[in-house]
N, C-alpha and C. Protein backbone atom coordinates (compact mmCIF):
# COMPACT_ATOMS: atom_id res chain seq x y z
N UNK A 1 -27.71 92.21 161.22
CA UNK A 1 -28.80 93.17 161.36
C UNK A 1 -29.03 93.93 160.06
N UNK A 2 -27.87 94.34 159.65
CA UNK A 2 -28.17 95.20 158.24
C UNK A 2 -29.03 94.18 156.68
N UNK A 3 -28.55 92.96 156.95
CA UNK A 3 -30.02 92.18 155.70
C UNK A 3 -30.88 91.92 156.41
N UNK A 4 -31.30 92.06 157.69
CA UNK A 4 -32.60 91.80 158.11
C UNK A 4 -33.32 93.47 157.60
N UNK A 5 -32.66 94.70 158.04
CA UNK A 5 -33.16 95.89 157.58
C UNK A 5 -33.59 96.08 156.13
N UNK A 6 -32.12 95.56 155.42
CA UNK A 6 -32.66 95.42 153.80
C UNK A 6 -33.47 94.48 153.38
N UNK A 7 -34.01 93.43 153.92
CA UNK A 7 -35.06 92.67 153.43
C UNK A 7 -36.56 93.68 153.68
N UNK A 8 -36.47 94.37 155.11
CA UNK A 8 -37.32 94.52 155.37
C UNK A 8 -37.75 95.73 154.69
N UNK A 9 -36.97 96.73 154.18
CA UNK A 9 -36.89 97.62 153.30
C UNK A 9 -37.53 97.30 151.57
N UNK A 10 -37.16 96.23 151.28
CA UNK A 10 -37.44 95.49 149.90
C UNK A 10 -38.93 94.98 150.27
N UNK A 11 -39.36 94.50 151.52
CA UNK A 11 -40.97 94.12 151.47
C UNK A 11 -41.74 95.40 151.53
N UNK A 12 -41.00 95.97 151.94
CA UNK A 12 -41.99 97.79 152.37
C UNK A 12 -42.12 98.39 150.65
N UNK A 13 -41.15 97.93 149.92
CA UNK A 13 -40.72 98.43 148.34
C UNK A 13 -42.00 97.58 147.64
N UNK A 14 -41.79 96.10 147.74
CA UNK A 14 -42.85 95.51 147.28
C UNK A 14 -44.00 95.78 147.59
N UNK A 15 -44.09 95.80 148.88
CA UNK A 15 -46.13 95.78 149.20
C UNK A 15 -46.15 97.70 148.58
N UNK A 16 -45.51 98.40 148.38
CA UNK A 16 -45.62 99.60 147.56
C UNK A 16 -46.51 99.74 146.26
N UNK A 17 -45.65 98.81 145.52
CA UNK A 17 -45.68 99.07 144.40
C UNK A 17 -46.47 97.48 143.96
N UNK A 18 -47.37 97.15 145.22
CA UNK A 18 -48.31 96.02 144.99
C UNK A 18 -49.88 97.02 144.68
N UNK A 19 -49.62 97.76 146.48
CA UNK A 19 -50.92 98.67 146.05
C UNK A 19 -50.99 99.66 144.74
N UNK A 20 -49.86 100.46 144.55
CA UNK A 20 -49.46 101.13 143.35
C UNK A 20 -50.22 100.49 141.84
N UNK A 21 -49.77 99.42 141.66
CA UNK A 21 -50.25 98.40 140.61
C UNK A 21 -51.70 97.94 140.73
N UNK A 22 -52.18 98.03 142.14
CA UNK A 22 -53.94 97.40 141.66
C UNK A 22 -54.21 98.85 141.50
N UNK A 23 -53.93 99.55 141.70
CA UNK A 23 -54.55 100.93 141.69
C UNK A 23 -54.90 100.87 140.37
N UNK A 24 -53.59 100.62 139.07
CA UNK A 24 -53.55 100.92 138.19
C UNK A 24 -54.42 100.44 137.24
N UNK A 25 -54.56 99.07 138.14
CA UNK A 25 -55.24 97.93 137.41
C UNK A 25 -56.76 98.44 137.38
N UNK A 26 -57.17 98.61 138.38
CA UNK A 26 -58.20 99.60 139.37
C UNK A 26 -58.89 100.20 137.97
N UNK A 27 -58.12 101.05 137.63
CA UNK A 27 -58.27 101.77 136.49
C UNK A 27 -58.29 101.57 134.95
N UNK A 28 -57.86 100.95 134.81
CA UNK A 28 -57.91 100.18 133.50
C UNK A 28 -58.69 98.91 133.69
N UNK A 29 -59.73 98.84 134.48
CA UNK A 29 -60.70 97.90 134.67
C UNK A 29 -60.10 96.41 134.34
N UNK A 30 -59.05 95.97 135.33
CA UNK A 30 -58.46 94.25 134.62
C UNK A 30 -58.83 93.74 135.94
N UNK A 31 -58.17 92.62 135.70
CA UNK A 31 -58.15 91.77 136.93
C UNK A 31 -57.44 92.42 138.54
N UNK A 32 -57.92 92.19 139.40
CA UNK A 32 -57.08 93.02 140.59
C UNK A 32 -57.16 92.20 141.51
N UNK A 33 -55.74 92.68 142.73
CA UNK A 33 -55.26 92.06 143.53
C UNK A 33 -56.30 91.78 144.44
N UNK A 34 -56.60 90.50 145.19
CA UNK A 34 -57.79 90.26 146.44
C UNK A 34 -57.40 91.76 147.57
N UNK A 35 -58.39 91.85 148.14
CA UNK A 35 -57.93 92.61 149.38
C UNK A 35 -57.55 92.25 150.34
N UNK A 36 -57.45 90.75 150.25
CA UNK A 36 -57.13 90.09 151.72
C UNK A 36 -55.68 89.86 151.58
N UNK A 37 -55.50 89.64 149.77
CA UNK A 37 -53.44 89.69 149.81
C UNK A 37 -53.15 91.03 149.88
N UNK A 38 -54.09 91.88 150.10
CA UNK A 38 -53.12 93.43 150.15
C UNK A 38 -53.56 93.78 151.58
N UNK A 39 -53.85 93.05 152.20
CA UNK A 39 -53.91 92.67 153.76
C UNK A 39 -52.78 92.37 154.36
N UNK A 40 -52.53 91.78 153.87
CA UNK A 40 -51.16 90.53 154.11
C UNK A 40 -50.37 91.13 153.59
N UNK A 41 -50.13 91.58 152.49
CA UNK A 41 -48.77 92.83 152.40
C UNK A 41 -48.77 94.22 153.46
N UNK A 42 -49.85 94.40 153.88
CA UNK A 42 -49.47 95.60 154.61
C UNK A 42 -49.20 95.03 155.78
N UNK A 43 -49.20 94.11 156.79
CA UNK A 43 -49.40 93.14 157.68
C UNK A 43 -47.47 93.42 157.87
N UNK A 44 -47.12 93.02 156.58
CA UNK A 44 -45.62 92.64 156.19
C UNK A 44 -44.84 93.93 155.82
N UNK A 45 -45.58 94.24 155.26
CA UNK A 45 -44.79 95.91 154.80
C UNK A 45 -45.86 97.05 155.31
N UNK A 46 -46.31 97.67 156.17
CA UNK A 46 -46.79 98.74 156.46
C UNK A 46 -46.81 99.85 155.90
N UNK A 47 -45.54 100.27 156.33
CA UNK A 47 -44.70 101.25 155.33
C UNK A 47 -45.16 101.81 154.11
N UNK A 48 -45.11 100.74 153.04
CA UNK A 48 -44.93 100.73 152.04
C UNK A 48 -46.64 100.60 151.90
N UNK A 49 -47.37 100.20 152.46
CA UNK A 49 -48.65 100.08 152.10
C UNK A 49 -49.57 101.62 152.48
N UNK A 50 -49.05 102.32 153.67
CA UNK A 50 -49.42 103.45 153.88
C UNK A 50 -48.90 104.22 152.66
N UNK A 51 -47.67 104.31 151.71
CA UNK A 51 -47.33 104.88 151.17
C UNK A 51 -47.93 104.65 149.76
N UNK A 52 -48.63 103.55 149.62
CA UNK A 52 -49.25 103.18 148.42
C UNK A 52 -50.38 103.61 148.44
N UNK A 53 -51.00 103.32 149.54
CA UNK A 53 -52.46 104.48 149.34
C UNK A 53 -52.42 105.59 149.27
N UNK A 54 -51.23 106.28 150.11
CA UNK A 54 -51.56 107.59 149.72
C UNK A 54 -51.01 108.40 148.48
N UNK A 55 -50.25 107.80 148.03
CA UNK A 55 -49.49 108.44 146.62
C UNK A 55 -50.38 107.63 145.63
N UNK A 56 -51.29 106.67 145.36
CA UNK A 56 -52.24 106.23 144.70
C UNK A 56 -53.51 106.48 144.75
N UNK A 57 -53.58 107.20 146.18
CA UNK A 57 -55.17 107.34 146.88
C UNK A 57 -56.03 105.96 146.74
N UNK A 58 -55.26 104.91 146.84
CA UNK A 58 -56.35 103.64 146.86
C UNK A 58 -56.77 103.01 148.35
N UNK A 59 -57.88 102.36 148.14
CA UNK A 59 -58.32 101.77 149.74
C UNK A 59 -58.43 102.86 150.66
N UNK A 60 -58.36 103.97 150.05
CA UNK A 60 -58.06 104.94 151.87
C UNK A 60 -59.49 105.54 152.08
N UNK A 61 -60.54 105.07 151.48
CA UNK A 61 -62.30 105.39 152.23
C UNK A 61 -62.41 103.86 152.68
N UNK A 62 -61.76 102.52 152.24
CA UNK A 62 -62.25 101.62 153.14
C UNK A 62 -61.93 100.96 154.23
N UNK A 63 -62.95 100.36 155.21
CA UNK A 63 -63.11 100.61 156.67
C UNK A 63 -62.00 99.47 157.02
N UNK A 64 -61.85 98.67 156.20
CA UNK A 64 -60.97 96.96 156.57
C UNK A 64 -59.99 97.53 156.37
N UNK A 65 -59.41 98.43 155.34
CA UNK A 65 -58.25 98.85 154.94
C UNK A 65 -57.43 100.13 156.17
N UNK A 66 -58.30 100.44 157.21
CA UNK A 66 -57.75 101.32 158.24
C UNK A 66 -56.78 100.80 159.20
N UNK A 67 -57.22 99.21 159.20
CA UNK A 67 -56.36 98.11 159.81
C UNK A 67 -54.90 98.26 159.39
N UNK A 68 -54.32 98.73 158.29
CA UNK A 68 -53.40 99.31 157.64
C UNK A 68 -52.34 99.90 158.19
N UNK A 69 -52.99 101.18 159.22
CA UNK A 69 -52.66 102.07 159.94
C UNK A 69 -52.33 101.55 161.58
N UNK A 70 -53.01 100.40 161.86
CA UNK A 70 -52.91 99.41 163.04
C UNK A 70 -51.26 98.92 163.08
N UNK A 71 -51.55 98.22 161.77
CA UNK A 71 -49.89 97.75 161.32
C UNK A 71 -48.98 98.01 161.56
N UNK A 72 -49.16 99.08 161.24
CA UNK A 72 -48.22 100.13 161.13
C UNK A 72 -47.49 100.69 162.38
N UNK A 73 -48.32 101.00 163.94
CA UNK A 73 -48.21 101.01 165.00
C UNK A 73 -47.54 100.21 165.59
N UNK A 74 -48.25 98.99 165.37
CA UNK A 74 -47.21 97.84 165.74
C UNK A 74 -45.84 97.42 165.21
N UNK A 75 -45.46 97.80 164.05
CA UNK A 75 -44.17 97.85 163.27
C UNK A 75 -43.73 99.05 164.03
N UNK A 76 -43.89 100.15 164.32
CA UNK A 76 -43.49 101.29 165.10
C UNK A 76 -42.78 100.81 166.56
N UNK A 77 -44.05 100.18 167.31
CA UNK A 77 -43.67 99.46 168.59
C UNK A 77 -42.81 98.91 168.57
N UNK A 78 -42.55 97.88 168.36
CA UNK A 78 -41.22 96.38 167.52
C UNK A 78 -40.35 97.20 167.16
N UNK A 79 -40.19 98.06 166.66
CA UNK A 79 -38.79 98.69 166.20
C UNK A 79 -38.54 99.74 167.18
N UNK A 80 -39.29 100.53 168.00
CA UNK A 80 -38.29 100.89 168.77
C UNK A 80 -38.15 100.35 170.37
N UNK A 81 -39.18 99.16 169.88
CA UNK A 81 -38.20 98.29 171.29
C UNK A 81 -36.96 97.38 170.50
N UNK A 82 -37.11 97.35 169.94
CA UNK A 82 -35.63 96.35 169.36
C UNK A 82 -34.43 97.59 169.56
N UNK A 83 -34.93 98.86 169.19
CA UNK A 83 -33.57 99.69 169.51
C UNK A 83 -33.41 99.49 170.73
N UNK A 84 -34.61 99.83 171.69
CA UNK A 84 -33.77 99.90 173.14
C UNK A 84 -33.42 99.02 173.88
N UNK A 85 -34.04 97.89 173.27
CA UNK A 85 -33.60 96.37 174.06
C UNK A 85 -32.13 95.73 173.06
């Protein structure tokens, strides 16, 4: 159980510092991440994707990106039925 937690801890780290980085990119006008792979990281890391918008302020006026917060619920659900089951 404890490397399933730390993996899942390290994807919440990554999809972080995925949004973190287009932000940056965002800004320095380069190439940037699709929104549909920073879909799919929050999908996988929630966590870490709620935490990237808001300490970056990125994606958080758009409407596809609220799905985010969906994620997130459901990672909520799943984990505390895995505690009680």
């Amino acid at each position: 159980m404890s490397l399933i937690l730390l993996l899942y801890i390290l994807v919440n780290i990554a999809v972080l510092l995925m949004y973190v980085w287009d932000k940056h990119k965002a800004k320095a006008d380069k190439w940037r991440t699709r929104e549909s792979t920073l879909l799919i990281g929050a999908l996988l890391g929630p966590w870490g994707a709620v935490a990237g918008m808001q300490l970056a302020r990125h994606k958080t006026q758009k409407t596809k990106f609220k799905l985010v917060y969906v994620f997130l619920l459901i990672h909520i659900v799943l984990i505390v039925w895995l505690l009680v089951h």
